[in-house]
Protein backbone atom coordinates (compact mmCIF):
# COMPACT_ATOMS: atom_id res chain seq x y z
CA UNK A 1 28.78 9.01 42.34
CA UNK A 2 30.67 10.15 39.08
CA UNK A 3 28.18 12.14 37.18
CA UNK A 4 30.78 13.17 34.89
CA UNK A 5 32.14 9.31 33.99
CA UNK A 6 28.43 8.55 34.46
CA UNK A 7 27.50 10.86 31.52
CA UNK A 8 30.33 10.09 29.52
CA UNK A 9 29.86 6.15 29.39
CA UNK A 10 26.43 6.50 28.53
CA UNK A 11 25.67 4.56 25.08
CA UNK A 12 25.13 7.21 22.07
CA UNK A 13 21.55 7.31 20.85
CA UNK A 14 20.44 7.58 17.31
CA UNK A 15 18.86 11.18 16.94
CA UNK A 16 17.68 10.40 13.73
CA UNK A 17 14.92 8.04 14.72
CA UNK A 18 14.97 9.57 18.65
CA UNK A 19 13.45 12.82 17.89
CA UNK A 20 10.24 11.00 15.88
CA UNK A 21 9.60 8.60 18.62
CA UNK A 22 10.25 10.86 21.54
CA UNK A 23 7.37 12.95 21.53
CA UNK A 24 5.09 9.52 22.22
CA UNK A 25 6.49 8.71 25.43
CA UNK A 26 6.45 12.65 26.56
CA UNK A 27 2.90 12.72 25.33
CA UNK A 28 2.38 10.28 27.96
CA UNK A 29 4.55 11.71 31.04
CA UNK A 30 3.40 15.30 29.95
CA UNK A 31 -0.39 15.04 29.62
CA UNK A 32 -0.49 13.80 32.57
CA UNK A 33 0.63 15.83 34.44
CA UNK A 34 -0.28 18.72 33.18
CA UNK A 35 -4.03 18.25 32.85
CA UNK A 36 -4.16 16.35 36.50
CA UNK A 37 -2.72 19.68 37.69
CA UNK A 38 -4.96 21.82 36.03
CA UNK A 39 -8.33 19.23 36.41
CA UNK A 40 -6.89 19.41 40.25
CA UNK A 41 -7.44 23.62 40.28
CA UNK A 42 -10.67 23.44 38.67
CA UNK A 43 -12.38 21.20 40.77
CA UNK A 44 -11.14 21.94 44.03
CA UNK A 45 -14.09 23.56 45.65
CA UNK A 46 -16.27 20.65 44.90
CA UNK A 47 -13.58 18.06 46.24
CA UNK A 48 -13.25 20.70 49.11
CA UNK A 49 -16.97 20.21 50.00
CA UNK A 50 -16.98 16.15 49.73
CA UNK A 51 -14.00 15.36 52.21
CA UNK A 52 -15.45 18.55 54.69
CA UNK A 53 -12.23 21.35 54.18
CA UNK A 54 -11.89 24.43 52.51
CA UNK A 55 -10.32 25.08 49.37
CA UNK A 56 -7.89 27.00 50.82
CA UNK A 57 -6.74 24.41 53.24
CA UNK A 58 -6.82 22.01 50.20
CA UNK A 59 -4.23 24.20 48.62
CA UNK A 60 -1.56 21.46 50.67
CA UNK A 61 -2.73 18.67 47.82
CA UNK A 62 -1.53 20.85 45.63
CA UNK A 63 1.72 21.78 47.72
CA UNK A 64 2.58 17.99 48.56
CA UNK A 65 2.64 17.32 45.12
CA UNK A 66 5.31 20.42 44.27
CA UNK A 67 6.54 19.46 47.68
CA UNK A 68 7.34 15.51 46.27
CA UNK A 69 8.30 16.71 43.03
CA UNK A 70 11.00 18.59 44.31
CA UNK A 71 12.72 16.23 46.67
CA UNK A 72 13.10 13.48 44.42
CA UNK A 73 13.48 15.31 41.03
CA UNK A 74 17.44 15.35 42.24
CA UNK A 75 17.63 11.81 42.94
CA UNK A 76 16.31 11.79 39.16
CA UNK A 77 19.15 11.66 37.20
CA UNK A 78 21.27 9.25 39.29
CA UNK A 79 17.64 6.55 39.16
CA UNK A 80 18.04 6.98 35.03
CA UNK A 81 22.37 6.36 35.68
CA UNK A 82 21.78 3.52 37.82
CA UNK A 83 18.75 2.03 36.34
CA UNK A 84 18.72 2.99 33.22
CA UNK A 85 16.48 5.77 31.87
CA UNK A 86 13.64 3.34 30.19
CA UNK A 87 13.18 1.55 33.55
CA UNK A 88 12.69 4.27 35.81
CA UNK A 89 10.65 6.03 33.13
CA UNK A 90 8.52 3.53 33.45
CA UNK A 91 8.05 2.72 37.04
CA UNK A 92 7.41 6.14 37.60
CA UNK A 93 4.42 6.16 35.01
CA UNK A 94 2.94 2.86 37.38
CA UNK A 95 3.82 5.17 40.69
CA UNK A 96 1.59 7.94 39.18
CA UNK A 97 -1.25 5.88 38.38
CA UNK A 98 -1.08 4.44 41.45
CA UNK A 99 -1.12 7.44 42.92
CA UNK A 100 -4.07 8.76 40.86
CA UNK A 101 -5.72 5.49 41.89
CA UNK A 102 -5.41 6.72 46.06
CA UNK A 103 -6.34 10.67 45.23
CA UNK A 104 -9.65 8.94 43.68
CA UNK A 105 -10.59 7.10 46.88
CA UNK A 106 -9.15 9.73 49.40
CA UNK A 107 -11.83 10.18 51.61
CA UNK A 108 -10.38 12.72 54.02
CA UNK A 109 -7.52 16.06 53.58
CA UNK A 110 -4.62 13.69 54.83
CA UNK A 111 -5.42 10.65 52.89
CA UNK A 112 -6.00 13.32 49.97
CA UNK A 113 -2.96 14.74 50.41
CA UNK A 114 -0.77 11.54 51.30
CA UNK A 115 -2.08 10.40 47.66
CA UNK A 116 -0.55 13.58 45.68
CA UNK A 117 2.71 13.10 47.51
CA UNK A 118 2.68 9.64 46.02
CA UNK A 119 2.08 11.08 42.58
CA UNK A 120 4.63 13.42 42.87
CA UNK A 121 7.38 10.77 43.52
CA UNK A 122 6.23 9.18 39.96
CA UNK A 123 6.07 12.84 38.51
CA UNK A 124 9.65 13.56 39.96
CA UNK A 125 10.95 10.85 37.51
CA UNK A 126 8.35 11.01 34.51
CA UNK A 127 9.28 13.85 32.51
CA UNK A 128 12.93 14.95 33.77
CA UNK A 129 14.00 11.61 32.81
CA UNK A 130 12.52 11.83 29.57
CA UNK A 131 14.35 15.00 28.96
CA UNK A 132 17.43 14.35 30.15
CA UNK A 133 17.59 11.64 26.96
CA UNK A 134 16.37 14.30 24.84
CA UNK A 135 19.15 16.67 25.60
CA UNK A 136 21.81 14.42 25.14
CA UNK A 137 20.90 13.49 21.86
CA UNK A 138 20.12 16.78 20.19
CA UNK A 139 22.37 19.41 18.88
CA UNK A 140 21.91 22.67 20.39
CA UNK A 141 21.44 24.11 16.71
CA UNK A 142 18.11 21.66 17.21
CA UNK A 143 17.36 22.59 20.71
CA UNK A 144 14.66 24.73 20.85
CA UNK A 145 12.86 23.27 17.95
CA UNK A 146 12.79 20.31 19.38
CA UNK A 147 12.34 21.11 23.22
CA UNK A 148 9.03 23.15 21.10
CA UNK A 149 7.89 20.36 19.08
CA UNK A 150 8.10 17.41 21.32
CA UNK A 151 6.17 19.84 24.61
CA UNK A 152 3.16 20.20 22.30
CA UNK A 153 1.47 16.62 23.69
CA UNK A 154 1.83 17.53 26.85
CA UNK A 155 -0.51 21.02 25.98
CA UNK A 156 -3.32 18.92 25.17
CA UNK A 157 -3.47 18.22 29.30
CA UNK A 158 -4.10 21.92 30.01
CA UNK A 159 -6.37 22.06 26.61
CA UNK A 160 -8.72 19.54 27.80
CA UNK A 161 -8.58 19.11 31.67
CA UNK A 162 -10.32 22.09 32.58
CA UNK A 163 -13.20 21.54 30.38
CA UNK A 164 -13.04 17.80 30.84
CA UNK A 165 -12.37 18.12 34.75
CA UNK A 166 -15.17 20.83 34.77
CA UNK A 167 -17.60 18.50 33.31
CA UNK A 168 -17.09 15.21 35.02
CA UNK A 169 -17.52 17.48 38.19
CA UNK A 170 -20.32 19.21 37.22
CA UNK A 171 -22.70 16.64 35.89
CA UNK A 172 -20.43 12.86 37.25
CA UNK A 173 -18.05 13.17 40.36
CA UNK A 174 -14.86 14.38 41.09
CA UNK A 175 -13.38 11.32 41.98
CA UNK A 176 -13.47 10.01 38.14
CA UNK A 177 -10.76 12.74 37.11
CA UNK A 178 -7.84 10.68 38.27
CA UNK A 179 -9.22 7.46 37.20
CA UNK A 180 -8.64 9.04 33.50
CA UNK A 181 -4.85 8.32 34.38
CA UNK A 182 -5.24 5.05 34.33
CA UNK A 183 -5.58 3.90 31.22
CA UNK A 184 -3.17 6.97 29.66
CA UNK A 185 -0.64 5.55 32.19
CA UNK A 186 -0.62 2.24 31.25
CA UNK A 187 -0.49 3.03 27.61
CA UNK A 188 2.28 5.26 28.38
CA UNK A 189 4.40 1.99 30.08
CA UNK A 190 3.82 -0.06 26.73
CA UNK A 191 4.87 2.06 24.16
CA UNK A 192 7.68 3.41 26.32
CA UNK A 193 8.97 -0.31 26.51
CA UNK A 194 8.20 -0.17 22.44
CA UNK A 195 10.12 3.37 21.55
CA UNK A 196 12.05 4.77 24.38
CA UNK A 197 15.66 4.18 23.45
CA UNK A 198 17.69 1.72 25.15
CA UNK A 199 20.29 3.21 27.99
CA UNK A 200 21.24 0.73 30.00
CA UNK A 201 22.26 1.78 33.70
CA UNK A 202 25.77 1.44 35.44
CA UNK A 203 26.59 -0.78 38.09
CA UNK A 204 28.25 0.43 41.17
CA UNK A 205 27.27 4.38 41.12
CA UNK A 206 27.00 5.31 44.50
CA UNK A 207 24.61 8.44 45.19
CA UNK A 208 25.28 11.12 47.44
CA UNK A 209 22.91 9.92 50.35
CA UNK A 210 23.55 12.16 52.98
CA UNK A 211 23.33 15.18 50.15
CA UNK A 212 19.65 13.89 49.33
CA UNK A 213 18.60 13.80 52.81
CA UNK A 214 19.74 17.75 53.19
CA UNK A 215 18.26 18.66 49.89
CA UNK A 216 15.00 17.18 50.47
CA UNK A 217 14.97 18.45 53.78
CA UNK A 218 15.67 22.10 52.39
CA UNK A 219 12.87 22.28 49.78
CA UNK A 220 10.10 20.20 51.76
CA UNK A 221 11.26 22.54 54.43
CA UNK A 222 10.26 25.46 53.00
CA UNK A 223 7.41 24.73 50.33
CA UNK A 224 5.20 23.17 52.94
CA UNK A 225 6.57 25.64 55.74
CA UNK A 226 5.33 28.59 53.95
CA UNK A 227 1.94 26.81 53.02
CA UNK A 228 1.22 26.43 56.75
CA UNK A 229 1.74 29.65 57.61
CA UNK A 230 -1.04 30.54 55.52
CA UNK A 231 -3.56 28.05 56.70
CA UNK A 232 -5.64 27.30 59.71
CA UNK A 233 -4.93 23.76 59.08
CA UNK A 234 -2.28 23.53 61.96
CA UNK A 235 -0.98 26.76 64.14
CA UNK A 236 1.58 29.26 63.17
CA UNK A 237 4.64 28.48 64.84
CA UNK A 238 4.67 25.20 62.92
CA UNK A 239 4.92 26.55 59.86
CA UNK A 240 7.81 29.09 60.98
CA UNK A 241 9.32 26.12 62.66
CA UNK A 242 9.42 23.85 59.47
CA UNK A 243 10.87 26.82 57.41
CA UNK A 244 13.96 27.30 59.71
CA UNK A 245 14.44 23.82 59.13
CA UNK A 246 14.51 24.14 55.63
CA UNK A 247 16.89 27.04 55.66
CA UNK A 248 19.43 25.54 58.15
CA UNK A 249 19.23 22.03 56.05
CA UNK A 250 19.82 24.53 52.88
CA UNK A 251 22.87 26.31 54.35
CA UNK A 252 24.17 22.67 55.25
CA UNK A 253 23.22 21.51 52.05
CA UNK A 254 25.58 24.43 50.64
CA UNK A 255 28.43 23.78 53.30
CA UNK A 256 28.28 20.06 52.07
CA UNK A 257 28.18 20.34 48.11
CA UNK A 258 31.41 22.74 48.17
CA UNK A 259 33.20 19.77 50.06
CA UNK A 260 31.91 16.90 48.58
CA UNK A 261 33.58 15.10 45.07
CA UNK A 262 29.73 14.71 43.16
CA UNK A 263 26.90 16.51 45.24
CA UNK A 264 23.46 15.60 44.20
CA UNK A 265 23.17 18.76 43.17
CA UNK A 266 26.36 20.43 41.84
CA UNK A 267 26.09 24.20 42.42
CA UNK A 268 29.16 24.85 40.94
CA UNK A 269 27.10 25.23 37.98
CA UNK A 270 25.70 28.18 39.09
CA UNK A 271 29.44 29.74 38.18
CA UNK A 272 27.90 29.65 34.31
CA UNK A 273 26.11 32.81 33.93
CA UNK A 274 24.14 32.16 31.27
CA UNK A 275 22.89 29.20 33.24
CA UNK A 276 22.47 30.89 35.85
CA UNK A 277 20.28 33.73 34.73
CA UNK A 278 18.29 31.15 33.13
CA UNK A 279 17.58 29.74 36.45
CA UNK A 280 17.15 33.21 38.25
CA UNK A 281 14.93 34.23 35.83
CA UNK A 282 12.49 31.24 35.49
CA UNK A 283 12.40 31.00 38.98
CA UNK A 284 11.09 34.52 39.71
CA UNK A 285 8.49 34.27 36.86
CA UNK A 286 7.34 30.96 37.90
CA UNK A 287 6.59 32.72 41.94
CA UNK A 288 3.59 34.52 40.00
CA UNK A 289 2.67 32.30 37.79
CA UNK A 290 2.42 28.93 39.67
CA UNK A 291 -0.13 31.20 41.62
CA UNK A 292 -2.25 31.46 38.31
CA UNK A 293 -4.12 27.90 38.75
CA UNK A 294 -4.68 28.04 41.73
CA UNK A 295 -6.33 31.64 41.61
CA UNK A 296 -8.11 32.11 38.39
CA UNK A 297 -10.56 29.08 39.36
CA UNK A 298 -11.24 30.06 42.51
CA UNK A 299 -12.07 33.52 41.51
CA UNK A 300 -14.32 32.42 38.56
CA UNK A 301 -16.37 29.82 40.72
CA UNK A 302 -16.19 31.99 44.17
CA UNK A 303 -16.55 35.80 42.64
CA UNK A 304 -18.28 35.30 39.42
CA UNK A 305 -20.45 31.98 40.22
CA UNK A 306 -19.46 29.31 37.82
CA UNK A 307 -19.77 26.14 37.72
CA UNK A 308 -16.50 24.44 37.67
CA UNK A 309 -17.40 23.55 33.69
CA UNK A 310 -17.72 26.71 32.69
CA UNK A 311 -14.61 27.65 34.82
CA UNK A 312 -12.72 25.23 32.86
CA UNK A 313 -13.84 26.02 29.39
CA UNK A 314 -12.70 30.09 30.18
CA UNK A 315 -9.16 29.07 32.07
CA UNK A 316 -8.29 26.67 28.97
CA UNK A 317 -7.73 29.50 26.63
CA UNK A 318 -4.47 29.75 27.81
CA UNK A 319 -3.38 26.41 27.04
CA UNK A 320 -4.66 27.46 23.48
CA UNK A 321 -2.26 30.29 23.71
CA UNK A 322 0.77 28.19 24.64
CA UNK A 323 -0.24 25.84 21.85
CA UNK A 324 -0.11 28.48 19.13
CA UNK A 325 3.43 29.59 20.92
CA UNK A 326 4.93 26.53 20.02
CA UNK A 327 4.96 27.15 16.20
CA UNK A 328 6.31 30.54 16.40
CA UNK A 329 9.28 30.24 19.26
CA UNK A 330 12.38 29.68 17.30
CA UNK A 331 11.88 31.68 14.99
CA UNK A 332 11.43 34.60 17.29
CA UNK A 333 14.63 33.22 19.19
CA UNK A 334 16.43 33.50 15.66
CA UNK A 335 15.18 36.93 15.61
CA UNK A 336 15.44 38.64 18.34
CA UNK A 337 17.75 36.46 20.23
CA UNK A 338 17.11 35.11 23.93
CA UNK A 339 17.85 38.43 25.78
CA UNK A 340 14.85 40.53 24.28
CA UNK A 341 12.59 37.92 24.00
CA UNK A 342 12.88 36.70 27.88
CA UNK A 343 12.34 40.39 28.95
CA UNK A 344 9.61 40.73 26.53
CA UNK A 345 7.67 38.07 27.44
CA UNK A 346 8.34 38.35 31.33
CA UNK A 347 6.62 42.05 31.20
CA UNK A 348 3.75 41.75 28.96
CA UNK A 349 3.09 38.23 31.27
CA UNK A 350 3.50 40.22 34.26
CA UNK A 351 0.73 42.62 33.12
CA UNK A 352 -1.26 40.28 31.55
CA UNK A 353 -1.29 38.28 35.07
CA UNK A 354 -2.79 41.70 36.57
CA UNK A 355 -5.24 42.33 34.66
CA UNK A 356 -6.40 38.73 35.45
CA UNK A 357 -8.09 40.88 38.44
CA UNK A 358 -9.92 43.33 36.87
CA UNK A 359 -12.50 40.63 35.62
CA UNK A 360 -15.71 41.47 36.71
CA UNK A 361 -19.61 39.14 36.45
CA UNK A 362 -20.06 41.82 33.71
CA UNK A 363 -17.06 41.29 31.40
CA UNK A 364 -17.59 39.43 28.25
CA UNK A 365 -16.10 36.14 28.41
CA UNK A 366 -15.02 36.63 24.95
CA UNK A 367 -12.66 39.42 26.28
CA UNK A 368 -11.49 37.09 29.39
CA UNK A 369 -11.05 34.05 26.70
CA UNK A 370 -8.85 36.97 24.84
CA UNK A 371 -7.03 37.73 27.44
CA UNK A 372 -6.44 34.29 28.98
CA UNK A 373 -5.15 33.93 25.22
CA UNK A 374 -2.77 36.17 25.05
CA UNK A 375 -1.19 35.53 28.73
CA UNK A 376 -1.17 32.03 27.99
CA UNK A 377 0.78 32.38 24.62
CA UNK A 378 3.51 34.99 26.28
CA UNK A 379 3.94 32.69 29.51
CA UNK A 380 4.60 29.60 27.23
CA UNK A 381 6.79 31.66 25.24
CA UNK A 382 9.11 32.59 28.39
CA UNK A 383 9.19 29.33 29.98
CA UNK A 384 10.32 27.81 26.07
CA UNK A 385 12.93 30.60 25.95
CA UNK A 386 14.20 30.06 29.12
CA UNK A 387 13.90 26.16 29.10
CA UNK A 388 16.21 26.24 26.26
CA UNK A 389 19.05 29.08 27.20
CA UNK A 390 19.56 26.52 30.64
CA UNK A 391 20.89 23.87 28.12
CA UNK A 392 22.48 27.33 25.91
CA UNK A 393 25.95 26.52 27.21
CA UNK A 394 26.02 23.77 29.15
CA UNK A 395 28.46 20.93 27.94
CA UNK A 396 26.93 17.22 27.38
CA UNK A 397 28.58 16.06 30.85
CA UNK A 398 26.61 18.12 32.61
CA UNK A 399 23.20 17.53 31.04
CA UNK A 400 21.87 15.87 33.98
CA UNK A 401 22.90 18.04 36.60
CA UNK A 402 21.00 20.85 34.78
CA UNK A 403 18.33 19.14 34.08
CA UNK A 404 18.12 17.94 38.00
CA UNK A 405 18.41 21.64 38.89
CA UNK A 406 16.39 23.12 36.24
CA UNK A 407 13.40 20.60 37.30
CA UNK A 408 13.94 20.94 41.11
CA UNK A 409 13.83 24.70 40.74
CA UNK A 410 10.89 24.68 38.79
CA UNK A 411 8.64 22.97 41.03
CA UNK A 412 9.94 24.53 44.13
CA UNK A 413 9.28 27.42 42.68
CA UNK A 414 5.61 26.82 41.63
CA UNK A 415 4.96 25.45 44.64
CA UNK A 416 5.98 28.81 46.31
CA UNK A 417 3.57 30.90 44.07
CA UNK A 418 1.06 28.53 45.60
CA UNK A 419 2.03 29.22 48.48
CA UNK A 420 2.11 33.12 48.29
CA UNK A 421 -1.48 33.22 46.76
CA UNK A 422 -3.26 31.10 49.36
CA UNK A 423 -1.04 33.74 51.97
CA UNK A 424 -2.59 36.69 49.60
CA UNK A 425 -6.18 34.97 50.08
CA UNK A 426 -5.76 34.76 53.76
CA UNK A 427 -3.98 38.43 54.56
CA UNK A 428 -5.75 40.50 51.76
CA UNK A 429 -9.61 40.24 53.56
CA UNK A 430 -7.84 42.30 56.91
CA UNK A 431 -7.07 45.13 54.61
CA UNK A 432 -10.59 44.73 52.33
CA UNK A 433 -13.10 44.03 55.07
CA UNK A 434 -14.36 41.58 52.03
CA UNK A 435 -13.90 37.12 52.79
CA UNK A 436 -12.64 36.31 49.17
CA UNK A 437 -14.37 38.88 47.27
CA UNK A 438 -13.57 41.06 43.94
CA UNK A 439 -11.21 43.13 45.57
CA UNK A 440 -9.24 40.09 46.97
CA UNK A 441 -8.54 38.70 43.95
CA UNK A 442 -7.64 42.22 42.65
CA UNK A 443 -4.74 42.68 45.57
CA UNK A 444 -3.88 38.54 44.15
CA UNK A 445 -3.51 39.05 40.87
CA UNK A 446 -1.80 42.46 41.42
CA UNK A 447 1.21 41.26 43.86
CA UNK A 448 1.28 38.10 41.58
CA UNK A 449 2.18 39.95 38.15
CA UNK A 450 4.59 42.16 39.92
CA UNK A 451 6.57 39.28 41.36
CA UNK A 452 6.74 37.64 37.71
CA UNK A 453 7.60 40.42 36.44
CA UNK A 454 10.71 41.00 38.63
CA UNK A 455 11.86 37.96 36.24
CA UNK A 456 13.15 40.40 33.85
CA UNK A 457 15.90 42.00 35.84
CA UNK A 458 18.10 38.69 35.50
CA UNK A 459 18.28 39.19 31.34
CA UNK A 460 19.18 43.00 31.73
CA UNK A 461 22.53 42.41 32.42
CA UNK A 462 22.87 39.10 29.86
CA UNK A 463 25.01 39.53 26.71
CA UNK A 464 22.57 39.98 23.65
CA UNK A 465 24.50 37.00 21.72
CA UNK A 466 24.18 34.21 24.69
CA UNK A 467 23.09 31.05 23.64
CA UNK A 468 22.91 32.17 19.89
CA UNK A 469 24.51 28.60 19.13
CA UNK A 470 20.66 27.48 20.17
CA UNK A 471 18.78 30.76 19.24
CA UNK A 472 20.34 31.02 15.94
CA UNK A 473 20.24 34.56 16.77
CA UNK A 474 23.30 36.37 16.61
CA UNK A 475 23.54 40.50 16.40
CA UNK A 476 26.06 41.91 13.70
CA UNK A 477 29.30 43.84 15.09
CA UNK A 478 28.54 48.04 14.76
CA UNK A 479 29.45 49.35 11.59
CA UNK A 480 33.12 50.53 11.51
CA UNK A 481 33.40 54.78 11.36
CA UNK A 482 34.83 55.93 8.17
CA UNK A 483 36.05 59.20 9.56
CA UNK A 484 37.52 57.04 12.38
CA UNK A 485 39.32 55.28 10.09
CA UNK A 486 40.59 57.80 8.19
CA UNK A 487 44.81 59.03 8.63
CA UNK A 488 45.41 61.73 10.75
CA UNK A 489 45.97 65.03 9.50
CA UNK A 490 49.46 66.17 9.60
């Protein structure tokens, strides 16, 4: 296919009446998303118990969905081509309900599982789809205001699932969180056919099959490689088995997109460094933090003795925090400009990740809720920083293919830091003597931080002035020196 003609012939849309409509159908895609992730984390011990596994084997619902995610986010942007964005937005809304309508009646770890890979297929389309119309019809003067404003629905999902999820598990039954989806989703369908702007698909673009099939091999490869090394669920030499297959399909994958016309994924535009620090960067601090939902409930229900309720109602602070983020953003981008407010935010996340593990029974939960605040508000600050600065200096015609990348990389990437913690969780109790314990979590939360934290090193080396044409931030030349200007002395 022709992403480049494909991107070029698509029909202008009105940004004046786009950018008050938009944030509707992302409410939609967004919420969720977001709060079926986070109701997922919350109530996994109690789902755990019901179909007879362990929550750390049940770590692989959460893996197939990153897993699904990231093999058809690619194929993403050529659906919305094809197809036209409005359809596929909204078939993928009916494939995650459906999806949510399986995970409901799942009665067993592979019918629980087969249902989040069917959700993840909807999610791969949902909300890159969205925002690949969003791009294209904002300035980048308007970028990060309104990549800010129109993310703010989907932080009521991470708001209210954990207390919501906690509660319907607590005093209900688990299976009633997904059936909430169902009447979001289908709201989310009609008032996408109402507001989501018309972009009719072309006829006749062909898709880079045999690119998909390489690239989906590559990231399923090693997302739910690494996840089985870590679990008892099946032995080790599977796992190790399914991750050389994911490398070799990668270095194929790599081999193929250098020779092919229009890969599915066009790394050539990793040559833009601004782009690609962006990337490097997000990626990295997304290895410690996908780790965070998957931990922090776990260690409040398992080490402290909550119910999954009160679990929720402590671990939604930080959703509070990224709220409250979203008001302040670009005008700290104007200020201090992408380069010191990435590293900024990547370091004091990275510590506030660690000290995640120094929680103890006794500690006020009005210092946790604090803290949670805090880490939530600097990790939603990064992730809007860096959201934006991919788009910095990218031109229209490639919108897609960095939105593809940008999504594909971001779930592969969570779904990694899932995948280290539940390794953490398994190797940490040979070196504690302890089966899950305080000091578990401590070693967790620890590693965790300093992996996010690594995130910085990308923006070190980043010119202080990139992507000021989104920022807004731009640093004045040095003063001149008047003795340097002065004649010589003859």
């Amino acid at each position: 296919m022709d992403r480049v003609s494909s991107a070029e012939n698509q029909p202008p849309v009105k940004t004046a009446g786009f950018n008050r409509a938009l944030p509707i159908v992302l409410a939609v895609a967004l919420f969720m998303e977001n709060m079926d992730s986070t109701v997922i984390s919350t109530s996994l011990p109690a789902i755990a118990r019901d179909i007879e596994t362990s929550p750390i084997a049940l770590k692989l619902a959460l893996t197939a969905y990153l897993v699904s995610v990231a093999i058809f986010i690619p194929v993403s942007g050529w659906m919305a081509d094809r197809y036209g964005a409005k359809n596929v937005f909204r078939t993928a809304i009916a494939v995650f309900v459906i999806g949510s309508i399986a995970c409901a009646f799942s009665g067993s770890l592979s019918a629980f599982v087969g249902a989040r890979f069917l959700q993840g297929m909807g999610g791969a389309m949902m909300t890159p789809v969205a925002r690949l119309v969003l791009v294209r019809a904002t300035s980048k003067a308007d970028l990060v205001n309104a990549m800010a404003l129109l993310t703010i629905p989907g932080l009521i999902g991470p708001l209210v699932g954990p207390p919501v999820g906690g509660f319907i598990t607590t005093y209900f039954s688990w299976h009633w969180i997904f059936l909430i989806n169902v009447p979001i989703g289908l709201a989310g369908i009609y008032f996408a056919g109402r507001i989501m702007p018309e972009m009719p698909g072309i006829k006749g673009a062909r898709i880079d099959a045999a690119g998909f099939v390489m690239a989906g091999l590559a990231a399923s490869g090693l997302v739910f490689g690494l996840s089985v090394t870590s679990l008892p669920v099946l032995p080790m030499w599977v796992g190790l088995l399914t991750v050389g297959v994911g490398l070799v399909s990668g270095l194929f994958y790599i081999r193929h997109a250098r020779r092919h016309a229009a890969p599915i994924i066009d790394l050539r535009m990793f040559r833009n460094p601004t782009f690609r620090r962006a990337i490097m960067g997000g990626t990295l601090f997304r290895f410690g933090i996908g780790a965070i939902p998957f931990l922090l409930p776990l260690f409040f229900q398992l080490v402290f003795n909550l119910t999954p309720f009160q679990s929720g109602l402590l671990t939604f602070a930080s959703a509070g925090g990224a709220l409250m983020m979203k008001m302040l953003a670009p005008s700290l981008l104007r200020r201090g400009g992408f380069r010191t407010v990435l590293i900024s935010a990547g370091l004091i996340g990275g510590i506030l990740i660690i000290a995640n593990g120094f929680f103890t029974a006794a500690t006020p939960h009005l210092v946790i809720t604090v803290v949670l605040l805090f880490a939530g508000f600097f990790r939603s600050l990064f992730f809007t920083s860096a959201n934006a600065l991919v788009f910095a200096e990218v031109e229209n015609k490639d919108a897609g293919q960095a939105t593809a990348i940008a999504a594909a990389s971001q779930q592969i990437s969570v779904a990694i830091g899932v995948a280290i913690a539940g390794a953490i969780l398994e190797i940490a109790p040979i070196f504690t003597g302890v089966q899950l314990g305080q000091s578990t979590f401590v070693i967790a939360f620890t590693i965790v931080g300093l992996i996010s934290m690594l995130a910085i090193v990308p923006f070190f080396f980043m010119d202080r002035n990139a992507g000021s044409d989104v920022s807004g931030h731009r640093r004045p030349p040095p003063p001149e020196d008047p003795v340097a200007q002065q004649p010589p002395v003859v």
